[in-house]
Protein backbone atom coordinates (compact mmCIF):
# COMPACT_ATOMS: atom_id res chain seq x y z
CA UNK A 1 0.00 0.00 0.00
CA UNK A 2 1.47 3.21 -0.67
CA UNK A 3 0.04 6.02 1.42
CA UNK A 4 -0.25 9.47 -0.02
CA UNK A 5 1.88 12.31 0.44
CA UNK A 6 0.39 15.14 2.58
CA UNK A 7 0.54 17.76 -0.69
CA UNK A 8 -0.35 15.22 -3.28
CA UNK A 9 -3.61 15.50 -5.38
CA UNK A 10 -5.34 12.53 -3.83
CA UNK A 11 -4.55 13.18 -0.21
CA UNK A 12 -7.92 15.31 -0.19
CA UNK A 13 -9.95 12.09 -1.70
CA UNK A 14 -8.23 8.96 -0.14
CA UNK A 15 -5.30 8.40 2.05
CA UNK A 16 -3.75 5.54 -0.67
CA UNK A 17 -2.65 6.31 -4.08
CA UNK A 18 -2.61 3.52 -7.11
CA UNK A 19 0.17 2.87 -8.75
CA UNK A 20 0.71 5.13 -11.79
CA UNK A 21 3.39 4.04 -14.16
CA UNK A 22 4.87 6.91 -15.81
CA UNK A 23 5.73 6.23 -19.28
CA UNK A 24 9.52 6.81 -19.36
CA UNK A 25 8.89 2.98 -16.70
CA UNK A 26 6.25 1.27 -19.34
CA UNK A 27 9.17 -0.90 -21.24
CA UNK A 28 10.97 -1.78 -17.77
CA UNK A 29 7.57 -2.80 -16.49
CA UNK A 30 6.25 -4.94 -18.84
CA UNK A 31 10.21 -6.33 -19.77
CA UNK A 32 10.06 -7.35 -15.79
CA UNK A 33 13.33 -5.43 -15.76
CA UNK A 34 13.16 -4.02 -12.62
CA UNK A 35 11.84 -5.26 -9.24
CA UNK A 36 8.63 -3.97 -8.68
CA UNK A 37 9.38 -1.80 -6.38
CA UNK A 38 12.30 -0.06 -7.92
CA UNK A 39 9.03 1.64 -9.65
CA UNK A 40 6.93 2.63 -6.25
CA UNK A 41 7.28 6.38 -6.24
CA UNK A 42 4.72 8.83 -6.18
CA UNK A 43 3.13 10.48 -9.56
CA UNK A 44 4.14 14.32 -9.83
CA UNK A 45 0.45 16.10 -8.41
CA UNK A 46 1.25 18.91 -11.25
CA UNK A 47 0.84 16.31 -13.29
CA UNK A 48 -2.70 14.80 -12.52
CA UNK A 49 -6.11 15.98 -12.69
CA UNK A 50 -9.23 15.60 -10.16
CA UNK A 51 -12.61 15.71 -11.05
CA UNK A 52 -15.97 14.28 -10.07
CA UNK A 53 -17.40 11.34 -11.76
CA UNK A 54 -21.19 9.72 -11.84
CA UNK A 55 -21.91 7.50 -8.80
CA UNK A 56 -22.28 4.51 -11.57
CA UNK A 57 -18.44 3.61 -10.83
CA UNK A 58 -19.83 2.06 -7.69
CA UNK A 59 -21.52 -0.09 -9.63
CA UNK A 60 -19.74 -3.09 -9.95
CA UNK A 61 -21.09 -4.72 -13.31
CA UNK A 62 -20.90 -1.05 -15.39
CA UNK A 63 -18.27 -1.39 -17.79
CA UNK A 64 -18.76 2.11 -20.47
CA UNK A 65 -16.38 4.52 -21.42
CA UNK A 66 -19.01 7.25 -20.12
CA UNK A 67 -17.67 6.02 -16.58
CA UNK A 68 -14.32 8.44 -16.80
CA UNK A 69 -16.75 11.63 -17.94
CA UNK A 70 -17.26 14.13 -15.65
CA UNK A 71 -19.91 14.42 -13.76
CA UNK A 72 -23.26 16.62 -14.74
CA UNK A 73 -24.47 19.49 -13.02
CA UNK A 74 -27.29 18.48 -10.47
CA UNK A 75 -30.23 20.96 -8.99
CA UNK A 76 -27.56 21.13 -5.49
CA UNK A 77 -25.33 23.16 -8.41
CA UNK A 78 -22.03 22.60 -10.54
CA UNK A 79 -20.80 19.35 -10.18
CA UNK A 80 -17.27 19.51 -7.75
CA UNK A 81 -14.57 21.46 -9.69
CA UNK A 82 -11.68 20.45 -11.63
CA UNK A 83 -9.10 20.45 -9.31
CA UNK A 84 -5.53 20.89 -9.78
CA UNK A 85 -4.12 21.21 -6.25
């Protein structure tokens, strides 16, 4: 489990953080080149992006593309913002 950094982008959300292979790593990961956890560092915040989605990810059987798209306004307002922290 990797436990996020106080300043990073998911620390707001969730107190873990997946794994995000950064590109420069995708040969050495899927070569097997390295140990695993020569590649457990945390993502660069600056480089992610927050926003809220539609409570159908909770849904364990729905499997669309729609899933990733932001979520709509409601009659409470806006959906949450875009965040960038």
């Amino acid at each position: 489990m990797i436990t996020c950094q106080p300043n990073s982008l998911l620390a707001a959300i969730h107190d873990r953080m997946p794994l995000i292979i950064d590109v420069p790593d995708y040969d050495a990961w899927l070569a097997g080149d390295l140990p695993p956890l020569d590649l457990l560092r945390p993502f660069p915040a600056e480089r992610m992006m927050a926003y809220e989605v539609s409570t159908k990810i909770n849904k364990a059987g729905y499997d669309q593309p729609d899933i990733l798209d932001p979520a709509p306004e409601t009659d409470e307002g806006p959906a949450a913002p875009q965040l960038p922290l």
